[in-house]
C-alpha atoms as a PDB file:
ATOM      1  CA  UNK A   1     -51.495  -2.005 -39.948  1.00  0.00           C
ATOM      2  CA  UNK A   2     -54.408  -0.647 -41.896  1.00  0.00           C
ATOM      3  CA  UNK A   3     -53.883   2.280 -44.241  1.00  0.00           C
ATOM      4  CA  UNK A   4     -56.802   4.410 -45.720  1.00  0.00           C
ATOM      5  CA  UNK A   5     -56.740   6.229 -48.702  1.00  0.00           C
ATOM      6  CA  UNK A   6     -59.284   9.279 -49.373  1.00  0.00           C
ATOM      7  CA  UNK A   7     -59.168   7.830 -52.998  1.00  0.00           C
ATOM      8  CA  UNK A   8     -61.036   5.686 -55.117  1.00  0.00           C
ATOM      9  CA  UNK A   9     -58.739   2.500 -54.668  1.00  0.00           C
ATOM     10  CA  UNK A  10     -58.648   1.543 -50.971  1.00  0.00           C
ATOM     11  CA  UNK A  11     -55.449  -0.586 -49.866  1.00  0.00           C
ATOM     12  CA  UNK A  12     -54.997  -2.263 -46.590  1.00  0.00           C
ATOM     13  CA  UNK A  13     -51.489  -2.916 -45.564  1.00  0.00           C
ATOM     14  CA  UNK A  14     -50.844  -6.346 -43.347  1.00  0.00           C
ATOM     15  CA  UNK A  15     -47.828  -7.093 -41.470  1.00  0.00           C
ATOM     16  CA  UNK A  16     -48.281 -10.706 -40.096  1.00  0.00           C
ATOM     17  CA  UNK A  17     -46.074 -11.288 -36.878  1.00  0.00           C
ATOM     18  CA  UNK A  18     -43.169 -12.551 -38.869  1.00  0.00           C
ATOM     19  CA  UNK A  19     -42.765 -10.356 -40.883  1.00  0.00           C
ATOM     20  CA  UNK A  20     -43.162  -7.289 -38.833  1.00  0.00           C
ATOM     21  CA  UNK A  21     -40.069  -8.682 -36.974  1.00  0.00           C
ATOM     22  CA  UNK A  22     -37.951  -9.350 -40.334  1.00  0.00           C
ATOM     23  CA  UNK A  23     -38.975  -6.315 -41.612  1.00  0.00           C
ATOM     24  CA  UNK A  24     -37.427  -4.189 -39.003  1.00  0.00           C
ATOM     25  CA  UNK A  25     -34.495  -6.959 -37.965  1.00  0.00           C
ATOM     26  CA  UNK A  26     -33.354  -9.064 -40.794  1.00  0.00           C
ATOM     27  CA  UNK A  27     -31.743 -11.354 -37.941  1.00  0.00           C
ATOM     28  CA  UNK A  28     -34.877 -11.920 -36.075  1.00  0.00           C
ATOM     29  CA  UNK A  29     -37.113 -14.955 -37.605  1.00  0.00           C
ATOM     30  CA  UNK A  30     -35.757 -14.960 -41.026  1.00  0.00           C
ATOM     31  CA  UNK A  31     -35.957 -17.251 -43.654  1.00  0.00           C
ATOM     32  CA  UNK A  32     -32.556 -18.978 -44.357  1.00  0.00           C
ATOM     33  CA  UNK A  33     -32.715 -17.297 -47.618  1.00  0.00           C
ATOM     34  CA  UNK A  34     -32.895 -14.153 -46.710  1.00  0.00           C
ATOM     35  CA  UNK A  35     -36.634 -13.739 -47.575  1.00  0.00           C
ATOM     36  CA  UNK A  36     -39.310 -11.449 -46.279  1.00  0.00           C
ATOM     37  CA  UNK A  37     -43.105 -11.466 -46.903  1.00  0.00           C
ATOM     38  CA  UNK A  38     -45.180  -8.914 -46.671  1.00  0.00           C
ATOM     39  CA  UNK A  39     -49.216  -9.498 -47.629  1.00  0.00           C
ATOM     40  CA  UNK A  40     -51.209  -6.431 -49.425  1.00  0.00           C
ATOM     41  CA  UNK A  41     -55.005  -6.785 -50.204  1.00  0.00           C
ATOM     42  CA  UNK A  42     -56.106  -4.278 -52.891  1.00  0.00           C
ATOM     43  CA  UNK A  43     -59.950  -3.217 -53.081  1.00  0.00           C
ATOM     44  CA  UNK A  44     -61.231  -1.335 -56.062  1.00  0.00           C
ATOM     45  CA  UNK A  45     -64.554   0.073 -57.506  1.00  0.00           C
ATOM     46  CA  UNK A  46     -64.855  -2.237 -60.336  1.00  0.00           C
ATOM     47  CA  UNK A  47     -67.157  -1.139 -63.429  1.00  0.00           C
ATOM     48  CA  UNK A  48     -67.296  -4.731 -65.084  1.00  0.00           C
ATOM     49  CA  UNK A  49     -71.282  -6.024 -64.752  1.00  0.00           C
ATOM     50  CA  UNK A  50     -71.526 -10.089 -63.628  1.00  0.00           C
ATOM     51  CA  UNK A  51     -74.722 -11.374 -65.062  1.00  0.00           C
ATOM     52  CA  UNK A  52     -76.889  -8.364 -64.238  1.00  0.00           C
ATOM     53  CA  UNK A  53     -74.848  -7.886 -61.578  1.00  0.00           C
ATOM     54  CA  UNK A  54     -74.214  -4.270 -60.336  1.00  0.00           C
ATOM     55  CA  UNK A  55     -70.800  -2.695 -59.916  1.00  0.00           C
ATOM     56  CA  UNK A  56     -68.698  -4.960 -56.984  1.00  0.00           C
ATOM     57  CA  UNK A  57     -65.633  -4.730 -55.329  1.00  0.00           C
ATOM     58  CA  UNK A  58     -62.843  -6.689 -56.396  1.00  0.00           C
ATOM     59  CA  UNK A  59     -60.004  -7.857 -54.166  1.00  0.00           C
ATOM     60  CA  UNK A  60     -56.484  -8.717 -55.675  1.00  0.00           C
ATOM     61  CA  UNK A  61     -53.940  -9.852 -53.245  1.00  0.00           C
ATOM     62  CA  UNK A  62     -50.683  -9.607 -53.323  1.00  0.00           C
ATOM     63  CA  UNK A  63     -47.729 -11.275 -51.584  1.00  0.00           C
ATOM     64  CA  UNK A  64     -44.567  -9.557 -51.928  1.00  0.00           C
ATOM     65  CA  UNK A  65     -41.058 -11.257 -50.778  1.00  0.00           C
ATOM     66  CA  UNK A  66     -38.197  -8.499 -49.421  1.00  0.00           C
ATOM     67  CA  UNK A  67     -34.929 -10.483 -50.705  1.00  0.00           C
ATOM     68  CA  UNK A  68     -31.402 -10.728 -50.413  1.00  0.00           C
ATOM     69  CA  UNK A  69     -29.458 -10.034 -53.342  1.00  0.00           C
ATOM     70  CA  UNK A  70     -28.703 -12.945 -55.780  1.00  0.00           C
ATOM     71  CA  UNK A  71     -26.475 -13.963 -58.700  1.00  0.00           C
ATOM     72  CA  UNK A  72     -29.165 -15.022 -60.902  1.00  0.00           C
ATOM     73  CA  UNK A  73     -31.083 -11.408 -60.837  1.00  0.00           C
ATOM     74  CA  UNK A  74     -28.079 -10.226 -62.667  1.00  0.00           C
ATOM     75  CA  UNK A  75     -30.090  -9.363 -65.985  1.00  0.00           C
ATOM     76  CA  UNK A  76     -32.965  -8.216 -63.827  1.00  0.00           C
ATOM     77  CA  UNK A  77     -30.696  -5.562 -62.123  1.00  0.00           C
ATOM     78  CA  UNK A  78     -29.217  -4.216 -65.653  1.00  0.00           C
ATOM     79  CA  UNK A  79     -32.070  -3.969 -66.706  1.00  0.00           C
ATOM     80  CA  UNK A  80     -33.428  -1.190 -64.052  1.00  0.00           C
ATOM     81  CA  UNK A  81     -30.037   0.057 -64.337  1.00  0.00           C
ATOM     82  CA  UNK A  82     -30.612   1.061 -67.650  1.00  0.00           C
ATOM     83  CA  UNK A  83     -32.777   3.974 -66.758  1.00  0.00           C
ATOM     84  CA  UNK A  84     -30.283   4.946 -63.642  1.00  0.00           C
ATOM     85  CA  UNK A  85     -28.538   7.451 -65.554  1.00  0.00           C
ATOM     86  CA  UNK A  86     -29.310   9.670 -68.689  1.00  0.00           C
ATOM     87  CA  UNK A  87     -26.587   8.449 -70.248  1.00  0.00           C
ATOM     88  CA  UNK A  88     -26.595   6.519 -74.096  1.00  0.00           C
ATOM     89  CA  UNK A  89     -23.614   3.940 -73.047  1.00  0.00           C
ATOM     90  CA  UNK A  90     -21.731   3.048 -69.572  1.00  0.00           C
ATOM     91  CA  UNK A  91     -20.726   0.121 -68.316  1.00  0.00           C
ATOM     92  CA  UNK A  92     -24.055  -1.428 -66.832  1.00  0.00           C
ATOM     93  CA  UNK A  93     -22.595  -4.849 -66.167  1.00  0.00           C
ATOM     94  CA  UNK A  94     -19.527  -3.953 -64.554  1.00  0.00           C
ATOM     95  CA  UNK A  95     -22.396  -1.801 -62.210  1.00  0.00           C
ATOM     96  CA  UNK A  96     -24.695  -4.633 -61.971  1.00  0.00           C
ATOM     97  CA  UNK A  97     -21.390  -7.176 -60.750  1.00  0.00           C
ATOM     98  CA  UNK A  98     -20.592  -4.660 -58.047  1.00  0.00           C
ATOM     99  CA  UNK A  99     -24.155  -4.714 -56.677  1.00  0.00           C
ATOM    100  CA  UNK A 100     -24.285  -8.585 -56.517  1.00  0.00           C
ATOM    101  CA  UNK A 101     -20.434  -8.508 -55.190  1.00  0.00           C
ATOM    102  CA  UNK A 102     -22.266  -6.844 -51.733  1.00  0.00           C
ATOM    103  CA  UNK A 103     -24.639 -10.070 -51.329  1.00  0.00           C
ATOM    104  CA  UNK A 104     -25.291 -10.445 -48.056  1.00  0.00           C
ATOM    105  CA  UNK A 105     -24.145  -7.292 -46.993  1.00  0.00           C
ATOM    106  CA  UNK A 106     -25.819  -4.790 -48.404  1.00  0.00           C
ATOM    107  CA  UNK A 107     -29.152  -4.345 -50.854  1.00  0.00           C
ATOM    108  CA  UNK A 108     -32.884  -5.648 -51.545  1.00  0.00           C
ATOM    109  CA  UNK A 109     -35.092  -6.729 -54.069  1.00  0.00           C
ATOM    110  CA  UNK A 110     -38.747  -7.080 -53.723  1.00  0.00           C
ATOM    111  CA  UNK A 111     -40.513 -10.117 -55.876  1.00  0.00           C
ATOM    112  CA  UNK A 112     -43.723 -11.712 -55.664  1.00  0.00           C
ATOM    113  CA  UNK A 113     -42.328 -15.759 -55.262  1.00  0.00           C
ATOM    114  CA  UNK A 114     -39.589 -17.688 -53.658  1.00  0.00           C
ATOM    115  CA  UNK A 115     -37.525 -19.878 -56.192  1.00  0.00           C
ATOM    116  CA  UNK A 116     -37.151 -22.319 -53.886  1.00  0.00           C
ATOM    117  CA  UNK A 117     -41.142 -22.989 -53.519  1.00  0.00           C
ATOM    118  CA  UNK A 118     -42.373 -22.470 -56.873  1.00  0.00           C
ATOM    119  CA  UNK A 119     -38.852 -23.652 -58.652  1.00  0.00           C
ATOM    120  CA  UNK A 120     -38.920 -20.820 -61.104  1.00  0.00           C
ATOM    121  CA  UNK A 121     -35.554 -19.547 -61.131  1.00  0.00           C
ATOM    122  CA  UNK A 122     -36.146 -16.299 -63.234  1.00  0.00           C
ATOM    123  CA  UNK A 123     -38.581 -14.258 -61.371  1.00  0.00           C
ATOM    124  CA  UNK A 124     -39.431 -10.770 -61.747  1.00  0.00           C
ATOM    125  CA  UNK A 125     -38.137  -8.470 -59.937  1.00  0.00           C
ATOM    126  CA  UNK A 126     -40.449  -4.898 -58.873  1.00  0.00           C
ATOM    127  CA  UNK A 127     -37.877  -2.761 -56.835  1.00  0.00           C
ATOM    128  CA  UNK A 128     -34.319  -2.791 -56.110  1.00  0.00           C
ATOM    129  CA  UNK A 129     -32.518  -0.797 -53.169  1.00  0.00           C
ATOM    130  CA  UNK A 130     -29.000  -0.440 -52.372  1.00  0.00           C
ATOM    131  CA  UNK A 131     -25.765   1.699 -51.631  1.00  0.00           C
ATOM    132  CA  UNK A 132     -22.258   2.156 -53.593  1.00  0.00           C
ATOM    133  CA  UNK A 133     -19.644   3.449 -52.636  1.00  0.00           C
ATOM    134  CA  UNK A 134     -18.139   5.843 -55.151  1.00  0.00           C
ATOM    135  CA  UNK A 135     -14.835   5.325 -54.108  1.00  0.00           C
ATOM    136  CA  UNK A 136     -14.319   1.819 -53.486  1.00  0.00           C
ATOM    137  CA  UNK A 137     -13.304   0.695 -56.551  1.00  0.00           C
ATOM    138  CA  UNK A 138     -10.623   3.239 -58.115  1.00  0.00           C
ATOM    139  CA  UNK A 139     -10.318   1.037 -61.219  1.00  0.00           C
ATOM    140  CA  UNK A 140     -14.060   0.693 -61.594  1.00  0.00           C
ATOM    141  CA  UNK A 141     -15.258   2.180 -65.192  1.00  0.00           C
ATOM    142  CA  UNK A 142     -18.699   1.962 -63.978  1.00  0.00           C
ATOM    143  CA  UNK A 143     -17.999   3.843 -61.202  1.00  0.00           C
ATOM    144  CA  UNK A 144     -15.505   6.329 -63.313  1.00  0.00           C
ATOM    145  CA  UNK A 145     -18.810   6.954 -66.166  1.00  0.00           C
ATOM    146  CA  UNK A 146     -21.528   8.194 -62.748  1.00  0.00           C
ATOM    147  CA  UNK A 147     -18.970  10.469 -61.633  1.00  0.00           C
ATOM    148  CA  UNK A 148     -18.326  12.229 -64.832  1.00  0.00           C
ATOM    149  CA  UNK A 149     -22.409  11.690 -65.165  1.00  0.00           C
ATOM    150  CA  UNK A 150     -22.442  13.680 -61.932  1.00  0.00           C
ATOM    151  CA  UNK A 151     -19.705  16.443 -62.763  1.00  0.00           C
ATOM    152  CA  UNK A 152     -21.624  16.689 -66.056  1.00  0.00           C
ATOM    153  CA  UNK A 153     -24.948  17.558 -64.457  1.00  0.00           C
ATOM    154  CA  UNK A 154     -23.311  20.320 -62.189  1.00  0.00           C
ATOM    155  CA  UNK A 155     -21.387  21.676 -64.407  1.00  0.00           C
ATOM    156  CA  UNK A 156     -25.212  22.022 -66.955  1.00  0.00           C
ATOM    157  CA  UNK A 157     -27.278  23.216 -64.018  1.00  0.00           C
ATOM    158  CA  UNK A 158     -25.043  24.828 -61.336  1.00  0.00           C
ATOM    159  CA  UNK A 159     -24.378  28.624 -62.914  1.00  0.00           C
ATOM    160  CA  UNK A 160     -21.360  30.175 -61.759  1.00  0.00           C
ATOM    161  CA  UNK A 161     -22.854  33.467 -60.603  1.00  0.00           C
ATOM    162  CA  UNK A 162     -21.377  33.985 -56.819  1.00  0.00           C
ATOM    163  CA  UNK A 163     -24.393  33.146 -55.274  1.00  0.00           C
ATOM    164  CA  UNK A 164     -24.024  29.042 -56.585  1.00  0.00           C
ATOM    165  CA  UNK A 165     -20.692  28.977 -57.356  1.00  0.00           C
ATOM    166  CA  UNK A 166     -18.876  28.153 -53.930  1.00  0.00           C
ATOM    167  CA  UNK A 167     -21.424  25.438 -53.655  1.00  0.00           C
ATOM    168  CA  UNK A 168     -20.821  23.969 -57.439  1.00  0.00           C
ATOM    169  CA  UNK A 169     -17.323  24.239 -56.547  1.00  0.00           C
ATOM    170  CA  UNK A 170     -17.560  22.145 -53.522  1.00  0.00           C
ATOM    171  CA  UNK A 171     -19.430  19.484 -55.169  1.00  0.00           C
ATOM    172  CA  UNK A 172     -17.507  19.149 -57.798  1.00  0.00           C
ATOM    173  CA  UNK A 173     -13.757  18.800 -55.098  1.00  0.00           C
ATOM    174  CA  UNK A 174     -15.675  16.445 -53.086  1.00  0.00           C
ATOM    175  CA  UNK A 175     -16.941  13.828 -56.501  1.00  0.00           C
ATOM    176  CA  UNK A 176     -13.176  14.252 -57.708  1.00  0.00           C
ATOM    177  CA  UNK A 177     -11.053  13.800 -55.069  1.00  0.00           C
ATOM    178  CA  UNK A 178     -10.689  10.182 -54.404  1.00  0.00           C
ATOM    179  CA  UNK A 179     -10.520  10.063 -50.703  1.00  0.00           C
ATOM    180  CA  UNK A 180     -13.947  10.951 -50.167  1.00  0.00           C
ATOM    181  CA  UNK A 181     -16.241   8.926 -48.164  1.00  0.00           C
ATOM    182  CA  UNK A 182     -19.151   9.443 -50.982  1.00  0.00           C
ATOM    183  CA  UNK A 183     -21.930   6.860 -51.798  1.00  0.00           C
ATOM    184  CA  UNK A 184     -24.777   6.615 -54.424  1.00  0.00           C
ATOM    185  CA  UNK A 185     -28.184   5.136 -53.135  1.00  0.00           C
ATOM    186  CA  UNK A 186     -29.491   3.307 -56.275  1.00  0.00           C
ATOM    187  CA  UNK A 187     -33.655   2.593 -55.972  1.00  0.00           C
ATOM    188  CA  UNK A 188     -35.136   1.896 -59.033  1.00  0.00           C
ATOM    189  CA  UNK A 189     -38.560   0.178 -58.556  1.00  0.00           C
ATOM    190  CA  UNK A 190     -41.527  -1.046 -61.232  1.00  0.00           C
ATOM    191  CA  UNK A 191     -43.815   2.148 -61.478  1.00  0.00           C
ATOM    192  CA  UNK A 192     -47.385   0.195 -60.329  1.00  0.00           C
ATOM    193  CA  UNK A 193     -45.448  -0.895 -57.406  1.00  0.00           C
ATOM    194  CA  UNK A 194     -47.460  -0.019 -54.055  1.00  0.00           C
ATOM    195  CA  UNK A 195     -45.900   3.040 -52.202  1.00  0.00           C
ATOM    196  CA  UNK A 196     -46.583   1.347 -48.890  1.00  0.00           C
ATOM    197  CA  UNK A 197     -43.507  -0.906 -49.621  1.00  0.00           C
ATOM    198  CA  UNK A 198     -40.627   2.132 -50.117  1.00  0.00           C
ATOM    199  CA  UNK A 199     -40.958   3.009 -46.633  1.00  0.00           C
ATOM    200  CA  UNK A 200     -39.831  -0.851 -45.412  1.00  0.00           C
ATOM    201  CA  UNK A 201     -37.960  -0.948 -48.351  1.00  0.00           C
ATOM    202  CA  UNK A 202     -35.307   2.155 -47.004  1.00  0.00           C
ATOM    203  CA  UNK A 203     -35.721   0.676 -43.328  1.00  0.00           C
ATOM    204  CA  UNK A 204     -33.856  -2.404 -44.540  1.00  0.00           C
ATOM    205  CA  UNK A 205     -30.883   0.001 -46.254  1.00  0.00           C
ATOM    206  CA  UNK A 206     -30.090   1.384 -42.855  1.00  0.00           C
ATOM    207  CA  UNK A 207     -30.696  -1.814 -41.292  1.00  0.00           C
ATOM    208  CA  UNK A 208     -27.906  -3.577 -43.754  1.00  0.00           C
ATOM    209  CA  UNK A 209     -25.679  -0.345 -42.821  1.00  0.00           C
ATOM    210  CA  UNK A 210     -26.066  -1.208 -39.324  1.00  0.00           C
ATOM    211  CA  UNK A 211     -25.529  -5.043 -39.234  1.00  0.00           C
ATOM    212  CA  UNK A 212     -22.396  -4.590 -41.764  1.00  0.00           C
ATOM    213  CA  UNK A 213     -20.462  -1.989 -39.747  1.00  0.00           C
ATOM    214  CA  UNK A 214     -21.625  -4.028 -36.262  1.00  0.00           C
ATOM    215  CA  UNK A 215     -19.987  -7.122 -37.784  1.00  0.00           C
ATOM    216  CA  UNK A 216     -17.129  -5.836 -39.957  1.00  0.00           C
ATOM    217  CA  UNK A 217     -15.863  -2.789 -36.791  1.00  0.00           C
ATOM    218  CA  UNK A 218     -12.150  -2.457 -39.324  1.00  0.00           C
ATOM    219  CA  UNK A 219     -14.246  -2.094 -42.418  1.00  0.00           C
ATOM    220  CA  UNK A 220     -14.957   1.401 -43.379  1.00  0.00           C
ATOM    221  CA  UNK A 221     -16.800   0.943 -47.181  1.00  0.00           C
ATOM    222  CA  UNK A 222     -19.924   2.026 -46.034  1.00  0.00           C
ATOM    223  CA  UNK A 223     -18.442   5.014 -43.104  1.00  0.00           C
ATOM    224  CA  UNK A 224     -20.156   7.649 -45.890  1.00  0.00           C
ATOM    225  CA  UNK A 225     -20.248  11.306 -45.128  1.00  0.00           C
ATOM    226  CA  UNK A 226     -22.238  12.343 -48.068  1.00  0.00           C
ATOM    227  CA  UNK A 227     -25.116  10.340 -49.711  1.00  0.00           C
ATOM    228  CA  UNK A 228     -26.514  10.957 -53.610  1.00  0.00           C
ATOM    229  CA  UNK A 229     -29.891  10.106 -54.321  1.00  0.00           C
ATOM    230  CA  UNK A 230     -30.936  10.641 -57.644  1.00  0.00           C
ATOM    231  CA  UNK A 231     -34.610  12.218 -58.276  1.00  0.00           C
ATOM    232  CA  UNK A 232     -36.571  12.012 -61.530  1.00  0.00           C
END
């Protein structure tokens, strides 16, 4: 699939055959690991001179792998946690264990190598995509700290004249009663990180939502009535 831009930089967007399959069926002709490759080949004016040479195009390409959540990106996931919420302190590790906790079942990372070819077992990580459950985990502090976070926010933004206040009202029963089927979508991604990718990236998420409640029928963790999807 070939994307044009009306802009300067010109990016053209490759699905081999493989992964066009993975990407829209993680069963179908997947790596064992759980590993997905897409190819991107960036062209751009460049205004560096060769030996008298005049202004060329210069092609950078870029594989990036669509991965399964792992134990060892633990300090890669706190750290785009960090900037999740506008918060000073919470418990970022307890949040980081409960995303790795749903390997396998739900959630995505996107890198640029596969440990077991290059045998580098600290990559880098350049987006991360995937769904909580507010209320799965009464005892979670984590989970206790973005609800107050939340609460916080409505109760700073959402006046109480009688045009907003049945609504701020509503949102604030629904985040504190603990029977509610509520979940946080948590996407944090490098900022150069090609747009072209989100869009596979979110297919995934509802893919994972799919396959978990296909194989797990008496499992109702991710049966959500109301999604949160933070904005910045």
């Amino acid at each position: 699939m070939e994307i044009d831009s009306d802009d300067k930089d010109k990016i053209d967007y490759d699905y081999n055959e493989k992964s066009n399959k993975t990407i829209n069926n993680k069963d179908s002709e997947s790596d064992d690991d759980g590993d997905y490759d897409e190819e991107i080949n960036m062209m751009k004016d460049s205004n560096d001179e060769v030996k008298g040479s005049t202004k060329h195009n210069e092609v950078i390409q870029v594989e990036f792998l669509f991965s399964e959540i792992r134990e060892s990106y633990f300090f890669d996931i706190k750290t785009y946690l960090l900037n999740l919420l506008d918060l000073e302190d919470y418990n970022i590790s307890e949040l980081a264990d409960l995303i790795i906790a749903q390997r396998g079942e739900v959630g995505t990372v996107i890198k640029t190598e596969l440990e077991e070819d290059t045998g580098n077992q600290n990559v880098d990580l350049y987006a991360l995509l995937t769904l909580i459950n507010l209320n799965s985990n009464p005892d979670s502090l984590a989970l206790t700290q973005i609800k107050k976070f939340l609460l916080s926010r409505i109760n700073e933004y959402m006046n109480t004249t009688s045009n907003h206040l049945q609504t701020r009202n509503g949102f604030i029963e629904l985040i504190n009663n603990p029977s509610s089927r509520i979940g946080l979508v948590i996407n944090q991604r490098a900022n150069n990180l090609p747009l072209q990718l989100v869009a596979p990236l979110l297919n995934l998420l509802v893919d994972d939502i799919s396959d978990f409640k296909l194989d797990n029928p008496e499992n109702d963790k991710f049966d959500l009535e109301y999604i949160i999807y933070f904005s910045k």
